[in-house]
Protein backbone atom coordinates (compact mmCIF):
# COMPACT_ATOMS: atom_id res chain seq x y z
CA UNK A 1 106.01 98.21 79.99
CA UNK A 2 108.68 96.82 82.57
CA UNK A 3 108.05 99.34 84.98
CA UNK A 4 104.10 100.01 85.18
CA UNK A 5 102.76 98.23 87.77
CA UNK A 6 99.78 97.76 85.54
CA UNK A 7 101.38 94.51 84.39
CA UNK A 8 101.22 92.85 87.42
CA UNK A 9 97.77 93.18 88.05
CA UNK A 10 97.84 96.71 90.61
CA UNK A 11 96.07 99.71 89.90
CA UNK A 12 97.05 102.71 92.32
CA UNK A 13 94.06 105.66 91.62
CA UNK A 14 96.22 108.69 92.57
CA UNK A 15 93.89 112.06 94.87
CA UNK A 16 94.17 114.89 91.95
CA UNK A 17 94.64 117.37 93.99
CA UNK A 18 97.64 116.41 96.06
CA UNK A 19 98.93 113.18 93.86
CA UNK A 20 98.61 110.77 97.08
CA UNK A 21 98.05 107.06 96.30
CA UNK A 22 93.97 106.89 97.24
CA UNK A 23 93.36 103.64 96.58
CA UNK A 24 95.11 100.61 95.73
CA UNK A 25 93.46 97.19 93.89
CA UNK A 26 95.81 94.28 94.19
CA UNK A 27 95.38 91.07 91.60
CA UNK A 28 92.73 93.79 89.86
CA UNK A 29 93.26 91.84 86.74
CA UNK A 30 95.13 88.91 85.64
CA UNK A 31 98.96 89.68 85.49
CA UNK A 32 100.86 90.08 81.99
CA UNK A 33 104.50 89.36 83.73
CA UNK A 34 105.37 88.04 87.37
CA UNK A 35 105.97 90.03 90.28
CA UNK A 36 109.62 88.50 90.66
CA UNK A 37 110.06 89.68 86.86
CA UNK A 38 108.57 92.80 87.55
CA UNK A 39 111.11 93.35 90.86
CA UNK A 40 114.13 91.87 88.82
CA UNK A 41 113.70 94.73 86.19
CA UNK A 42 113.33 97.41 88.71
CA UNK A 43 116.82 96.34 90.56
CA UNK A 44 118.77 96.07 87.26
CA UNK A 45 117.07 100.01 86.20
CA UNK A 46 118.23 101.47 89.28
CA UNK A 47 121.72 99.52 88.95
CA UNK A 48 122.68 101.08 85.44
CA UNK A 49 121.05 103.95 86.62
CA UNK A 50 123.06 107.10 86.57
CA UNK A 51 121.54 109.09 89.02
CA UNK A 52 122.85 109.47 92.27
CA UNK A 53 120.55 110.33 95.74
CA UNK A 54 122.14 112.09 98.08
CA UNK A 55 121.48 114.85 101.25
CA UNK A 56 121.94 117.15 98.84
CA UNK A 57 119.95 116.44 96.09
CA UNK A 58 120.36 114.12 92.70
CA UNK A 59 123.43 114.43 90.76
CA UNK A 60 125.07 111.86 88.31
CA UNK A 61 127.63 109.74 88.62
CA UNK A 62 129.68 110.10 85.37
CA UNK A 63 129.93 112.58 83.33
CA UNK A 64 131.72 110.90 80.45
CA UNK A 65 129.40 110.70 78.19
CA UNK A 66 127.51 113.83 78.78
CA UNK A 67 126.70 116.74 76.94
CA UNK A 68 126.87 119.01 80.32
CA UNK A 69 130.62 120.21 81.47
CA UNK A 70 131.31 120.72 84.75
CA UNK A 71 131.96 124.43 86.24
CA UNK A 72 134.78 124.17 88.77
């Protein structure tokens, strides 16, 4: 629920064909949660996220707790 932007009130209608926002409706309905609640999830989710961005890709951080092993 925390991270559909349904919640605030925005609708994004996505092209099928390409999956490119088409059109975007702003205070479409009446918002179930705040915008700065909405924002304050997303930071924390990509704070205890695991998942690393880099040039070369995604990779994770730790692998600790992971099922995978590493192959060096």
């Amino acid at each position: 629920m925390l991270s559909n932007e349904k919640y605030i009130g925005v609708v994004r209608l996505l092209d099928k064909g390409d999956r490119e926002v088409h059109y975007v409706s702003e205070n479409n309905h009446p918002p179930i949660i705040s915008e700065e609640k909405f924002q304050a999830v997303h930071s924390e989710k990509i704070n205890r996220s695991n998942v690393v961005k880099g040039k070369n890709g995604s990779r994770r951080k730790s692998s600790k707790y992971s099922s995978k092993k590493n192959n060096k």
